[in-house]
Structure formats: structure tokens, C-alpha cells
PDB file of N, CA and C in Angstrom:
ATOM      1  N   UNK A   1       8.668   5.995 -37.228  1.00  0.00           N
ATOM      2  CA  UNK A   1       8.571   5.959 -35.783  1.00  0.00           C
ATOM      3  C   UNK A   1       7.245   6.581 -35.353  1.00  0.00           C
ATOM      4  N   UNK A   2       6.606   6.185 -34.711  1.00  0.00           N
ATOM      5  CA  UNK A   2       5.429   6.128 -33.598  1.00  0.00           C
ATOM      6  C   UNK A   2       5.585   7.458 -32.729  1.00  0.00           C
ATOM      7  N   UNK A   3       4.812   8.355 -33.187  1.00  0.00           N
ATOM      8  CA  UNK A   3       4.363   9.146 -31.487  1.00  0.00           C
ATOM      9  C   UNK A   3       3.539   8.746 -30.171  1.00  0.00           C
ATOM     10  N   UNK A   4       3.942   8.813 -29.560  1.00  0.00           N
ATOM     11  CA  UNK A   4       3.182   8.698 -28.024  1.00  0.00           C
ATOM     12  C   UNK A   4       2.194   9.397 -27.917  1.00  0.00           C
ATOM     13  N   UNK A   5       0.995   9.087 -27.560  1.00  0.00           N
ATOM     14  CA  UNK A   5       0.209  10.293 -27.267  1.00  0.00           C
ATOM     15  C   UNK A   5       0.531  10.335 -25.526  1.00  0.00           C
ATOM     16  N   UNK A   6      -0.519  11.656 -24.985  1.00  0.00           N
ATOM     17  CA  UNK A   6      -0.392  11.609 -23.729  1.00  0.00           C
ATOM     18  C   UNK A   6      -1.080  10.739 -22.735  1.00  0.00           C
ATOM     19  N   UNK A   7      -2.292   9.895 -24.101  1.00  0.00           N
ATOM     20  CA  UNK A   7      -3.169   9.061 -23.275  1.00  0.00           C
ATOM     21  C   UNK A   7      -2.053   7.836 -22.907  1.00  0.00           C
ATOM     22  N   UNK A   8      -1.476   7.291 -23.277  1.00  0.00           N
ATOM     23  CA  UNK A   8      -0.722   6.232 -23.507  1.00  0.00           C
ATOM     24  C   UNK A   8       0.724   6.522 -22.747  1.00  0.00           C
ATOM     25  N   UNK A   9       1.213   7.542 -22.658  1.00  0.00           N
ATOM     26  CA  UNK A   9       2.795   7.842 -22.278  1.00  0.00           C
ATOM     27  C   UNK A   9       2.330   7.808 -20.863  1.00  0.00           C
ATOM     28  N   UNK A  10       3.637   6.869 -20.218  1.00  0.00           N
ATOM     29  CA  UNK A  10       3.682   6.600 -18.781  1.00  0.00           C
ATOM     30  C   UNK A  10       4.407   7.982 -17.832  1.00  0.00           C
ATOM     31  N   UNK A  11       3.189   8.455 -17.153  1.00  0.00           N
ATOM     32  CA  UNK A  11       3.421   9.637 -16.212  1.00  0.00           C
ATOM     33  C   UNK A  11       4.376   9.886 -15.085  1.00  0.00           C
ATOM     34  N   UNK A  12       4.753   8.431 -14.802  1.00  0.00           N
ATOM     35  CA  UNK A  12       5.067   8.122 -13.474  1.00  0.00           C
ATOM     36  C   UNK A  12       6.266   9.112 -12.959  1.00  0.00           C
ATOM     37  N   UNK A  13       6.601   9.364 -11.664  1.00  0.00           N
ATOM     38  CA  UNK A  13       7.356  10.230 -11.507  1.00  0.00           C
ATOM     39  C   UNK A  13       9.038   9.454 -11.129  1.00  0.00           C
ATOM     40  N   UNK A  14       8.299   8.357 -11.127  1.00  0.00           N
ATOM     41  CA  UNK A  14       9.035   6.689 -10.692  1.00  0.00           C
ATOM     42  C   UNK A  14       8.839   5.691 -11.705  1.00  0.00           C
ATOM     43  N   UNK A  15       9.947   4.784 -12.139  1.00  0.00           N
ATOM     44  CA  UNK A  15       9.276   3.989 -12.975  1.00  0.00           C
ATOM     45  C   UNK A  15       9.009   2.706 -11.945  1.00  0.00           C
ATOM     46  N   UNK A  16       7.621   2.021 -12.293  1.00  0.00           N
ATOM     47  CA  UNK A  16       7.283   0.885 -11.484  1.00  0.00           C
ATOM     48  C   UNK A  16       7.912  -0.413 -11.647  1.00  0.00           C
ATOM     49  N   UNK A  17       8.097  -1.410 -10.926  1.00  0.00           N
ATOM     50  CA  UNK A  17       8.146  -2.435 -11.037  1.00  0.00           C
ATOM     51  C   UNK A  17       7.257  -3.567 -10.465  1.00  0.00           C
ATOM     52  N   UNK A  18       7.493  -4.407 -11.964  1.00  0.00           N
ATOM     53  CA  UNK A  18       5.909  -5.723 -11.504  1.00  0.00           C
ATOM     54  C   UNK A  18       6.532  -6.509 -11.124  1.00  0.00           C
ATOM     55  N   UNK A  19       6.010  -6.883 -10.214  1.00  0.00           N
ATOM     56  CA  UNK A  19       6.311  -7.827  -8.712  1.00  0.00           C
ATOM     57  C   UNK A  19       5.060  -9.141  -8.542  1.00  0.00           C
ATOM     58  N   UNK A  20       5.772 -10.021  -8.130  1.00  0.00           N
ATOM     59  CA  UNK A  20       4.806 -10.871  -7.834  1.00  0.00           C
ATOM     60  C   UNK A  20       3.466 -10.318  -6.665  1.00  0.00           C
ATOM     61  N   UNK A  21       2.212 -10.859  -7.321  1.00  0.00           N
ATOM     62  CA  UNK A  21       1.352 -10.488  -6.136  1.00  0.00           C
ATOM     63  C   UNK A  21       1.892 -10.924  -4.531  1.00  0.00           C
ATOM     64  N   UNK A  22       1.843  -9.759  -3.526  1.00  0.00           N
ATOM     65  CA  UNK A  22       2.348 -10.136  -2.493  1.00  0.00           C
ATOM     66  C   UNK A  22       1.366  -9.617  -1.703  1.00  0.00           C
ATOM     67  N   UNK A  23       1.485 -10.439  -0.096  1.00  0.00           N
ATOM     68  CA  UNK A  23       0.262  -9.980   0.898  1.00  0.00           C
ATOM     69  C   UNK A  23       0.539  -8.657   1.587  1.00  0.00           C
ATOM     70  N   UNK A  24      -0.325  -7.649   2.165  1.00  0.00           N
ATOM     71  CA  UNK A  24      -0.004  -6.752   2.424  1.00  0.00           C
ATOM     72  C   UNK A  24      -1.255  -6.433   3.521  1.00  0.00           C
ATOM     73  N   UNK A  25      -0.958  -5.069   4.256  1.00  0.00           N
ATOM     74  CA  UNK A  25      -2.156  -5.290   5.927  1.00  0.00           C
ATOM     75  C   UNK A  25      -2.341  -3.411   5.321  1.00  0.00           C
ATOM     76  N   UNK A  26      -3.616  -3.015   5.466  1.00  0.00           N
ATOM     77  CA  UNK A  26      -4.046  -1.335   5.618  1.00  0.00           C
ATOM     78  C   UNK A  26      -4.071  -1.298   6.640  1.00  0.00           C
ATOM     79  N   UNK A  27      -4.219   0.011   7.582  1.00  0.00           N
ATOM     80  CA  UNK A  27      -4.261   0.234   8.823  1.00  0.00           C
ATOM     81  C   UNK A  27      -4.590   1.996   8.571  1.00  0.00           C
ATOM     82  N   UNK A  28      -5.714   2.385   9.147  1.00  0.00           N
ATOM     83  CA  UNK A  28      -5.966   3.816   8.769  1.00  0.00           C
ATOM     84  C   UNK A  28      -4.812   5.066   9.984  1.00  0.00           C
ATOM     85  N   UNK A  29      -5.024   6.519  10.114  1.00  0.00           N
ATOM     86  CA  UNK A  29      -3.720   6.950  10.467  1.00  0.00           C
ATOM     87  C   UNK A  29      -3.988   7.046  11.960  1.00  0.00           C
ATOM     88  N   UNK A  30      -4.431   5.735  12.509  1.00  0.00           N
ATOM     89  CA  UNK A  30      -4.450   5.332  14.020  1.00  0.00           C
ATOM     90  C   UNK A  30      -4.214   4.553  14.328  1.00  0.00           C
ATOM     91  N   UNK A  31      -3.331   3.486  12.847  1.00  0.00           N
ATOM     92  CA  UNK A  31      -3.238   2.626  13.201  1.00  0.00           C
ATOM     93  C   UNK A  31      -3.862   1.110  13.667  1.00  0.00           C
ATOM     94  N   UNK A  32      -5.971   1.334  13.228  1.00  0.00           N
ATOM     95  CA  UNK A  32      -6.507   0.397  13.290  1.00  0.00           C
ATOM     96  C   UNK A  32      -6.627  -0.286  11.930  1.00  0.00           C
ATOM     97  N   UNK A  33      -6.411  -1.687  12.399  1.00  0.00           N
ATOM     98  CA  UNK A  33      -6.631  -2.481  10.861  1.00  0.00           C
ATOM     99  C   UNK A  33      -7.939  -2.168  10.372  1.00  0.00           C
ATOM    100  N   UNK A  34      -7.749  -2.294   8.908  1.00  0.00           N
ATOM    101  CA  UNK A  34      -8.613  -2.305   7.835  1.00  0.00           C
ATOM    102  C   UNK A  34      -8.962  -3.211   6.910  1.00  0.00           C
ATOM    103  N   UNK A  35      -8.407  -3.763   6.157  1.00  0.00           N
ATOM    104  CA  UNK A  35      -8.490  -4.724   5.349  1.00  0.00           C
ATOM    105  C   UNK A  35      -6.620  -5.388   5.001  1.00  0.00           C
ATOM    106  N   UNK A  36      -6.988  -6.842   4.298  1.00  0.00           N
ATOM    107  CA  UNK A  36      -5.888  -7.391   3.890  1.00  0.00           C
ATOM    108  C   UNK A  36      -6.052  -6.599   2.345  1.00  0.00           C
ATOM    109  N   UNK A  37      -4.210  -6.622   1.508  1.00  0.00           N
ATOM    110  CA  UNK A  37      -4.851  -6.455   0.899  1.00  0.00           C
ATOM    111  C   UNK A  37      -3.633  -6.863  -0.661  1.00  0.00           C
ATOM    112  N   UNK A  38      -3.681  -6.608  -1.809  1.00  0.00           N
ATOM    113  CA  UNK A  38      -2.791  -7.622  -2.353  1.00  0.00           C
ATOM    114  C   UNK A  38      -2.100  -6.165  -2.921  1.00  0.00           C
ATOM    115  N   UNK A  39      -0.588  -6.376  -2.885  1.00  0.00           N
ATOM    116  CA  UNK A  39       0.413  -5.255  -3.235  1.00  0.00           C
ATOM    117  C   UNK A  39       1.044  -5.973  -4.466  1.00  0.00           C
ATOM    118  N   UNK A  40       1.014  -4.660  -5.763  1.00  0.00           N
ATOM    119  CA  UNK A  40       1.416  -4.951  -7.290  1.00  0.00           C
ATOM    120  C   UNK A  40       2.341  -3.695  -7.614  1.00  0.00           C
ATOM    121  N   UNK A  41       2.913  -3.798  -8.762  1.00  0.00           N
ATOM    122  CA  UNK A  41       3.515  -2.542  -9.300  1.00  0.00           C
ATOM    123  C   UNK A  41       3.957  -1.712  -8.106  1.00  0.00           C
ATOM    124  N   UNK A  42       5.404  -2.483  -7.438  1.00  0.00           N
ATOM    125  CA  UNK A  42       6.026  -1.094  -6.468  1.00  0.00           C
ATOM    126  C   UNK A  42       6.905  -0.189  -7.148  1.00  0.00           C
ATOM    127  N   UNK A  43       7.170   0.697  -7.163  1.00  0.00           N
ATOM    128  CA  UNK A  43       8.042   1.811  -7.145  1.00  0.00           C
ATOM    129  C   UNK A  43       9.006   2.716  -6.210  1.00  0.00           C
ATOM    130  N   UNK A  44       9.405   3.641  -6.225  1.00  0.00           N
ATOM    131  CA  UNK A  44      10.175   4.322  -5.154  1.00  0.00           C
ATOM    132  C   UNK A  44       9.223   4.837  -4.579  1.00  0.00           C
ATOM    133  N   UNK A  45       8.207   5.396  -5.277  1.00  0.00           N
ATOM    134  CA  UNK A  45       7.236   6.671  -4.959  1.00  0.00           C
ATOM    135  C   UNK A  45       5.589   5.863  -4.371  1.00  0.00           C
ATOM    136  N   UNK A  46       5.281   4.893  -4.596  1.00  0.00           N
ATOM    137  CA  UNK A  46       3.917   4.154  -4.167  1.00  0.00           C
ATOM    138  C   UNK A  46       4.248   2.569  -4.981  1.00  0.00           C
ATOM    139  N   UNK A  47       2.463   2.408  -4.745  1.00  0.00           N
ATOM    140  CA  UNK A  47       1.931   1.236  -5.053  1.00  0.00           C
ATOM    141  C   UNK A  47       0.742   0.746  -5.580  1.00  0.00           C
ATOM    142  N   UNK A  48       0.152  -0.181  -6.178  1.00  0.00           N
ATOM    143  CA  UNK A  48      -0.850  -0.611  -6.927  1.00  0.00           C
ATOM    144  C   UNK A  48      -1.071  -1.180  -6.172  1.00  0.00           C
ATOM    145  N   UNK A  49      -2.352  -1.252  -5.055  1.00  0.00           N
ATOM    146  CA  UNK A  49      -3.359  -2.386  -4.575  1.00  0.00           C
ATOM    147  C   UNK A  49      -4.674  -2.641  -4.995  1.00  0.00           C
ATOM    148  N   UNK A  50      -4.611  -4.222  -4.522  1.00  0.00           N
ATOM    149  CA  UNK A  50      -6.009  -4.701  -4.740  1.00  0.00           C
ATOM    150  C   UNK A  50      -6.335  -5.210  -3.294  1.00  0.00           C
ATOM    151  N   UNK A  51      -7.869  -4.317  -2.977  1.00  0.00           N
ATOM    152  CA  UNK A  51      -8.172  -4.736  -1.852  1.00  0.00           C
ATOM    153  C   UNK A  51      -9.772  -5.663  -2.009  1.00  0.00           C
ATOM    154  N   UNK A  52     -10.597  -5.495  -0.972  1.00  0.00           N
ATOM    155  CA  UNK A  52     -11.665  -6.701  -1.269  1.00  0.00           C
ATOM    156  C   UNK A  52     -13.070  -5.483  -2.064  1.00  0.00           C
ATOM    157  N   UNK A  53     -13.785  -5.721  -2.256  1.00  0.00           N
ATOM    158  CA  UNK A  53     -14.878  -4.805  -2.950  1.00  0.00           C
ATOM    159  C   UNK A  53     -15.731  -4.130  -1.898  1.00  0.00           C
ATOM    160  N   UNK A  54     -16.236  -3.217  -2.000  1.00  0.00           N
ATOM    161  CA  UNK A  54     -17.079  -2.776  -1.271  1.00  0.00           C
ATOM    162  C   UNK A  54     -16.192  -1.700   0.120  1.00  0.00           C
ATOM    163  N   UNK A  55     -14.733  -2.521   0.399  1.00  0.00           N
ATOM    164  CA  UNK A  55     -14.026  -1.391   1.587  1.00  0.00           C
ATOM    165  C   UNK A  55     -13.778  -0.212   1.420  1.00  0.00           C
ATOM    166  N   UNK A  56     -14.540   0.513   2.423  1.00  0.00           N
ATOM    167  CA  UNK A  56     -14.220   2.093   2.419  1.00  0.00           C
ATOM    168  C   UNK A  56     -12.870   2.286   3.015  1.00  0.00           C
ATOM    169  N   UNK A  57     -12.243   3.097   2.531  1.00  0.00           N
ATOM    170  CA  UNK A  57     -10.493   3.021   3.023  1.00  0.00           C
ATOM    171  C   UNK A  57     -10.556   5.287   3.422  1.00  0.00           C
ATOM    172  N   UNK A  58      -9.652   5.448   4.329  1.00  0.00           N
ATOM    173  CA  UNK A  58      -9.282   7.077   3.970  1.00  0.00           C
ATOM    174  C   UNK A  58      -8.647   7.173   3.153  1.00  0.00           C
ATOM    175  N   UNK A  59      -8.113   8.445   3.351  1.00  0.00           N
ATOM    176  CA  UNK A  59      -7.155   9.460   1.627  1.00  0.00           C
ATOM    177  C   UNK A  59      -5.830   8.762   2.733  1.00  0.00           C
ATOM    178  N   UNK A  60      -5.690   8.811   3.972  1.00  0.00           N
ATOM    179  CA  UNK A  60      -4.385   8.336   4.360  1.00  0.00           C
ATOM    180  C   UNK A  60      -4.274   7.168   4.902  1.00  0.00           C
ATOM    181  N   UNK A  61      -3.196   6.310   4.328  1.00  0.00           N
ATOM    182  CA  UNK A  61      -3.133   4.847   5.241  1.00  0.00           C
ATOM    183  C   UNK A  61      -2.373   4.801   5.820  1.00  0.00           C
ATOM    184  N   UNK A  62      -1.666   3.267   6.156  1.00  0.00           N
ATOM    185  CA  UNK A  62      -0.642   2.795   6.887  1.00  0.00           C
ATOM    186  C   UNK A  62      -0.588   1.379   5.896  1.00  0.00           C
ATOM    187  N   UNK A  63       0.287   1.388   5.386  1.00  0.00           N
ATOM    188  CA  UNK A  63       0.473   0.042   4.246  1.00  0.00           C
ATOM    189  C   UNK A  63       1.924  -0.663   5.201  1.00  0.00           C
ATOM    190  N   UNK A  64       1.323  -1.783   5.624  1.00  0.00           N
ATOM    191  CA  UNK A  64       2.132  -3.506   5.786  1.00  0.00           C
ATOM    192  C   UNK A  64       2.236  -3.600   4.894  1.00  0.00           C
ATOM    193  N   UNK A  65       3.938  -4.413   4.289  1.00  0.00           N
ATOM    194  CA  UNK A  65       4.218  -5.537   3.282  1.00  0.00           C
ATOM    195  C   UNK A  65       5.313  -6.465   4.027  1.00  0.00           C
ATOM    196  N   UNK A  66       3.927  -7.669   3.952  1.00  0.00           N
ATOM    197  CA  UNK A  66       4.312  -8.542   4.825  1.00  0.00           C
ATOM    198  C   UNK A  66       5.962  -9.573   3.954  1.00  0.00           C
ATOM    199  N   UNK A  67       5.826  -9.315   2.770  1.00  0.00           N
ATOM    200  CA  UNK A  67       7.096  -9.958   2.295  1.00  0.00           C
ATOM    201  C   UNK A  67       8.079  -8.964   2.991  1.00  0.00           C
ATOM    202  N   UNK A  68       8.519  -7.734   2.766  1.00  0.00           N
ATOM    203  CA  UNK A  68       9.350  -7.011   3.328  1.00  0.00           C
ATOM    204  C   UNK A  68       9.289  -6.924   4.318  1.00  0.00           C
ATOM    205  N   UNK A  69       8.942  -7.068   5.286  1.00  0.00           N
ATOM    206  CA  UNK A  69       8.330  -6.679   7.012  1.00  0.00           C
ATOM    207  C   UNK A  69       8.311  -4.942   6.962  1.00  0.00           C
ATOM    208  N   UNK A  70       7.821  -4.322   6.289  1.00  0.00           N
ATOM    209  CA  UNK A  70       7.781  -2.718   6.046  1.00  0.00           C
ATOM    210  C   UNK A  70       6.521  -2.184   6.390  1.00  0.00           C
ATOM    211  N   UNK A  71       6.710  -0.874   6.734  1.00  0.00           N
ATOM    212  CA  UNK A  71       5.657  -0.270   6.819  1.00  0.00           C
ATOM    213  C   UNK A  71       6.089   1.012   6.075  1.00  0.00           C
ATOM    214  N   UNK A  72       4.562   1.796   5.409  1.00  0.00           N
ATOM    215  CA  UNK A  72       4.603   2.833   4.568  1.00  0.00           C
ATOM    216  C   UNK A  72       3.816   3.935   5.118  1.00  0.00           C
ATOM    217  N   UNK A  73       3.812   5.374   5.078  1.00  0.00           N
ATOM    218  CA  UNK A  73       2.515   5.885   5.158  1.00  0.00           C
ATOM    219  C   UNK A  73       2.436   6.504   3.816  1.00  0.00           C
ATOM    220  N   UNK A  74       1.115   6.374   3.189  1.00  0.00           N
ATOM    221  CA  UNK A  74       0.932   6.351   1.819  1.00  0.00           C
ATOM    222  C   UNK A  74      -0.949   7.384   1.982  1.00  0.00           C
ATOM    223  N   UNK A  75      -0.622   8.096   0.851  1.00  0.00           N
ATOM    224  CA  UNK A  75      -2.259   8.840   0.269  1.00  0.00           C
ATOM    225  C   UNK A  75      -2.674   7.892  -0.655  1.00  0.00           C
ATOM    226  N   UNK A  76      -3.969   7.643  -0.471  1.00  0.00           N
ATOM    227  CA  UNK A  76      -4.688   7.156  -1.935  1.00  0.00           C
ATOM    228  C   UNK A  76      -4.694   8.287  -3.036  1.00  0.00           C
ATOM    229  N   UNK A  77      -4.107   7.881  -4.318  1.00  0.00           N
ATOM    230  CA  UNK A  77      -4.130   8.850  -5.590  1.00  0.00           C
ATOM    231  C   UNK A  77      -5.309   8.277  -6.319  1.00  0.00           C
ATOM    232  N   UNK A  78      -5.318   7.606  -6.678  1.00  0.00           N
ATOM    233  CA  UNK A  78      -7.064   6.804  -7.322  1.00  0.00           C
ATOM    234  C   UNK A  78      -7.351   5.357  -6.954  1.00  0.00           C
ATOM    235  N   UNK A  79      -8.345   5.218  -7.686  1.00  0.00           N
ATOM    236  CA  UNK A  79      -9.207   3.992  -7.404  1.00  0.00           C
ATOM    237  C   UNK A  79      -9.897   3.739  -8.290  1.00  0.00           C
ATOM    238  N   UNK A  80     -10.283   2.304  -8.897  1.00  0.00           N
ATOM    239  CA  UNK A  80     -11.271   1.819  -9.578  1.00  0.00           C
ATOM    240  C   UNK A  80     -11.315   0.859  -9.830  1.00  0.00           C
ATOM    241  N   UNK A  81     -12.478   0.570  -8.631  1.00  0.00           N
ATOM    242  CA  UNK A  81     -13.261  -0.769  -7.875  1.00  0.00           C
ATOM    243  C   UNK A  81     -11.955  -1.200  -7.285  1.00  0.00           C
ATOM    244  N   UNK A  82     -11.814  -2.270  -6.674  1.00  0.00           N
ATOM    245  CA  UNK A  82     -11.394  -3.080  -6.548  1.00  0.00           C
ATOM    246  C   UNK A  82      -9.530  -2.998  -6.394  1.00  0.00           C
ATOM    247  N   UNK A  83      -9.167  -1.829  -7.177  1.00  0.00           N
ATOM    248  CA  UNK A  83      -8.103  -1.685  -7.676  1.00  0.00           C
ATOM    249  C   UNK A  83      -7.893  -0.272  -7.107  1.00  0.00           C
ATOM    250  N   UNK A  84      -6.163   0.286  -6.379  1.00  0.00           N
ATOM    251  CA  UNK A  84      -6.230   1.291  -5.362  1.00  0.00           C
ATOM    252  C   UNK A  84      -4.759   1.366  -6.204  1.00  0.00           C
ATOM    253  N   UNK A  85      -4.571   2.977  -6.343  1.00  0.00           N
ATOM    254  CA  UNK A  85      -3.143   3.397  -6.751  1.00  0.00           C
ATOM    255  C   UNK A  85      -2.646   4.205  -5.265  1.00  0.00           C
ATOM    256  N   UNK A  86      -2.111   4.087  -4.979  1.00  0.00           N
ATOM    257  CA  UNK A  86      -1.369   4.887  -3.390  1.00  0.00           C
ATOM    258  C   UNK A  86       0.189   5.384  -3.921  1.00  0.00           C
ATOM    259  N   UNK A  87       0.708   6.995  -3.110  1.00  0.00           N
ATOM    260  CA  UNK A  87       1.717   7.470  -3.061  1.00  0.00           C
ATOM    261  C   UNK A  87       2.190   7.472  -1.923  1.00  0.00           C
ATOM    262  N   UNK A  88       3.814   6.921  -1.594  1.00  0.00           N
ATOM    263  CA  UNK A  88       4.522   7.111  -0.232  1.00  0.00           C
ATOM    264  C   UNK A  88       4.169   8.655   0.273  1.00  0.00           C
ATOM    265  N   UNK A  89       4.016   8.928   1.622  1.00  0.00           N
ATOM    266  CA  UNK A  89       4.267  10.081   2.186  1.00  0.00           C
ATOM    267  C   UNK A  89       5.479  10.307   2.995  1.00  0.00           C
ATOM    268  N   UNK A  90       5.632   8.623   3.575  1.00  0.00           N
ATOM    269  CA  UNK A  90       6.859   8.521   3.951  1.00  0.00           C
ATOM    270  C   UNK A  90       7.128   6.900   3.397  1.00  0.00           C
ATOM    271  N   UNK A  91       8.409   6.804   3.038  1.00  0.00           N
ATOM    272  CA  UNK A  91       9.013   5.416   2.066  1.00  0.00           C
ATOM    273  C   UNK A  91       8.945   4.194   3.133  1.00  0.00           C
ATOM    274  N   UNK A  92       8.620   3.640   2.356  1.00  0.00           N
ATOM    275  CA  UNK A  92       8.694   2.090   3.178  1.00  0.00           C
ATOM    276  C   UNK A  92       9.526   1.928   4.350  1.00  0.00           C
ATOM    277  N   UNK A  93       9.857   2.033   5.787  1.00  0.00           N
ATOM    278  CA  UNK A  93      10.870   1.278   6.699  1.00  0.00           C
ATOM    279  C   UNK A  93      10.409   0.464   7.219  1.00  0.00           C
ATOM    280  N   UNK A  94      11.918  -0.318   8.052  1.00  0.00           N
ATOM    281  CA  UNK A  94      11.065  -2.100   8.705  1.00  0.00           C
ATOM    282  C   UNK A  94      10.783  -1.627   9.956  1.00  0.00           C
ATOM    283  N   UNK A  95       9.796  -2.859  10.034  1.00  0.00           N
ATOM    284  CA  UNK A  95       9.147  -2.657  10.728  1.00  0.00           C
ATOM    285  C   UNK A  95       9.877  -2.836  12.799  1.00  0.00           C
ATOM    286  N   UNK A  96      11.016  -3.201  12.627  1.00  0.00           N
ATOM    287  CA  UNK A  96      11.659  -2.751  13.886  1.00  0.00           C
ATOM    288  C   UNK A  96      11.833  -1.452  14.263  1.00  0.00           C
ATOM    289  N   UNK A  97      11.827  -0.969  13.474  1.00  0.00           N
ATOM    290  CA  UNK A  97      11.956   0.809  13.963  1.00  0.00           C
ATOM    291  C   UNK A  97      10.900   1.753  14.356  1.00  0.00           C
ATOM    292  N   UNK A  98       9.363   0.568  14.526  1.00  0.00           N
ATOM    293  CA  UNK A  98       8.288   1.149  14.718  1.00  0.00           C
ATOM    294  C   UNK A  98       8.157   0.731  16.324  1.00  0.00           C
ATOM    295  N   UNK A  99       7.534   1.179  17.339  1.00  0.00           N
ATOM    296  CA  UNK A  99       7.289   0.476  18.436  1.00  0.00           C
ATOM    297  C   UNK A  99       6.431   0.895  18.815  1.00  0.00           C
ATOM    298  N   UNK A 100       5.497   1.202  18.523  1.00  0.00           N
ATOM    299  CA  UNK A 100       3.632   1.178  18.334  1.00  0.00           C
ATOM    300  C   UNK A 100       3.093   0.053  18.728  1.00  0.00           C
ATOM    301  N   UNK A 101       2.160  -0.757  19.649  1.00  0.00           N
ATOM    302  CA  UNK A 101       2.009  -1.672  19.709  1.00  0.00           C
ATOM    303  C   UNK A 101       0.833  -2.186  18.376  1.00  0.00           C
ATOM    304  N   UNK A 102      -0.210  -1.216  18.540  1.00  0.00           N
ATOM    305  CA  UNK A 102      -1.111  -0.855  16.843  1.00  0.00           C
ATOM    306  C   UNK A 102      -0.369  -1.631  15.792  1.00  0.00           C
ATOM    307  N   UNK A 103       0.693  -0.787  15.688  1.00  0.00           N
ATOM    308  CA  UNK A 103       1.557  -1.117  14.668  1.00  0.00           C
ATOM    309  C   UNK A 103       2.023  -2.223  14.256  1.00  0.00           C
ATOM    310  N   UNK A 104       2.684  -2.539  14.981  1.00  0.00           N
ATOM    311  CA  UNK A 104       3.457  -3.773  15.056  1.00  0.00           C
ATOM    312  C   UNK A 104       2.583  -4.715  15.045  1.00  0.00           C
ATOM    313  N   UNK A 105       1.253  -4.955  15.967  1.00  0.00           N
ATOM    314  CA  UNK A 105       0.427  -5.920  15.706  1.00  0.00           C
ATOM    315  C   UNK A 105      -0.104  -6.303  14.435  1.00  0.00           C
ATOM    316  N   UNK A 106       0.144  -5.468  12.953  1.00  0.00           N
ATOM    317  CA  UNK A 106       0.147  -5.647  11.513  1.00  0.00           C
ATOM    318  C   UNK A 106       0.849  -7.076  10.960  1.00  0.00           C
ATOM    319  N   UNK A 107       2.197  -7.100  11.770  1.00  0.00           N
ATOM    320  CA  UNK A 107       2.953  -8.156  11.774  1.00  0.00           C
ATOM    321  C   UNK A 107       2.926  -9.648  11.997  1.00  0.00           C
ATOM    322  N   UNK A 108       1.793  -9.443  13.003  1.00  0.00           N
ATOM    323  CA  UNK A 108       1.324 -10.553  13.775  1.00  0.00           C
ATOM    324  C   UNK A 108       0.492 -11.525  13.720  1.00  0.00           C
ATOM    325  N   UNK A 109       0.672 -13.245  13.720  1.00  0.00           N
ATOM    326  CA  UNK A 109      -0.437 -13.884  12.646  1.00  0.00           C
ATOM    327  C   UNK A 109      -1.659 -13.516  13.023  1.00  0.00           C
ATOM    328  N   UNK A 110      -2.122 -12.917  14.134  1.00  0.00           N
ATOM    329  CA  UNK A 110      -3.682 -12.807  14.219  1.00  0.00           C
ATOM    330  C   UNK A 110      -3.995 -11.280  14.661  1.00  0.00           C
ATOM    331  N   UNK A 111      -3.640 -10.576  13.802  1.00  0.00           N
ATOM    332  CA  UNK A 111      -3.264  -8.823  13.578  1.00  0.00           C
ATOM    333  C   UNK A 111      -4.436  -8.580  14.050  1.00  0.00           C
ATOM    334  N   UNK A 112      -5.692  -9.329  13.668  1.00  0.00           N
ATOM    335  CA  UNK A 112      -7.101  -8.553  13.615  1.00  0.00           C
ATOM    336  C   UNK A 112      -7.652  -8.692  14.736  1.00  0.00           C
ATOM    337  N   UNK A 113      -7.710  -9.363  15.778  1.00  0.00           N
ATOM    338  CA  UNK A 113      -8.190  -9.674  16.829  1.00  0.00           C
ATOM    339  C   UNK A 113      -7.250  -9.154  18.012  1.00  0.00           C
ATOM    340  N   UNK A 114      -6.381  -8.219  17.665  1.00  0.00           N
ATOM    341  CA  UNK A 114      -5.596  -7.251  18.746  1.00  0.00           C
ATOM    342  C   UNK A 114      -6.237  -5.968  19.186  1.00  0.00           C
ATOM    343  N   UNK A 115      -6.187  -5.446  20.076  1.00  0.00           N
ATOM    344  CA  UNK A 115      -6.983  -4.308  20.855  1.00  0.00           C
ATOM    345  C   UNK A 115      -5.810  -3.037  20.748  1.00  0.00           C
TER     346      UNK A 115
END
């Protein structure tokens, strides 16, 4: 039998699950959009995104998942390029229980062009 090292043994405090790539909306903690962006590997505890190259994002978001109609508030834990690991601060709820107009406009087919 095989030892694990620690490079290799999965840390997670959650175990993840791989999910089909699904669409997803950032929104920084005011609630203005940021980028679209693609949601992988969910868990209880966060998420694996891929957003576009070059977007500067904060340490705190607002994560849409537009398959779930949910909203998250999530910290960025790392990054590299292209590729964003995020932790819930608060767990995913739907998005009826928000009544933010900000907010809710995440939902909406033309999210980005709302005031």
C-alpha cells in the first residue's frame, strides 16, 4: 500500500463535487457586476471558477449560479490565471430571498446594462 504524501492528499474541509461547467454572474460587495463567469467543483464550503483573463476581482464577492438561481457571498482563497478557488462566507440561498434591486438584476437577461 501507497502513502499519501501531503503534496497530493486532498485538504478540503468539504469534499467537492464535479459538476458540469455551469454559467455563473460576480458582483463585488456592492453588488456591481463584474464579470461572467464559469462555476466547477462545488462543495458545501466554495467553488472553482473560471473567469475571463486579465479581470481584477476583490478578496470578497457576490457569486450568481444561474443553474440554481442562488446567490453566495464567497472570499477568494487563490488564483491561477484564469482559474479562481472561492470559500462560502455565507452558503448559497435563492435568489427570492434577496430583494436588492443590484442583486436581483444578476438574474436578469441583460444584468449588465442595469443601473
Amino acid at each position: 500500500m501507497r502513502s499519501v504524501s501531503a503534496a497530493t492528499k486532498d485538504l478540503r474541509r468539504h469534499p467537492r463535487q464535479r459538476t458540469r461547467l455551469r454559467a455563473g454572474r460576480l458582483a463585488d460587495a456592492d453588488n456591481r457586476f463584474l464579470c461572467d463567469c464559469g462555476i466547477y467543483d462545488v462543495s458545501a464550503g466554495g467553488a472553482r471558477l473560471s473567469i475571463p483573463e486579465g479581470i481584477t476581482l476583490p478578496e470578497e464577492l457576490v457569486l450568481y449560479d444561474e443553474l440554481d438561481n442562488t446567490v453566495a457571498l464567497a472570499t477568494i482563497r487563490w488564483r491561477a490565471g484564469a482559474r479562481v478557488g472561492i470559500a462560502y462566507d455565507v452558503a448559497p440561498a435563492k435568489m427570492k430571498y434577496f430583494s436588492s434591486p443590484k442583486l436581483r438584476a444578476l438574474s436578469q437577461r441583460y444584468y449588465a446594462l442595469v443601473d
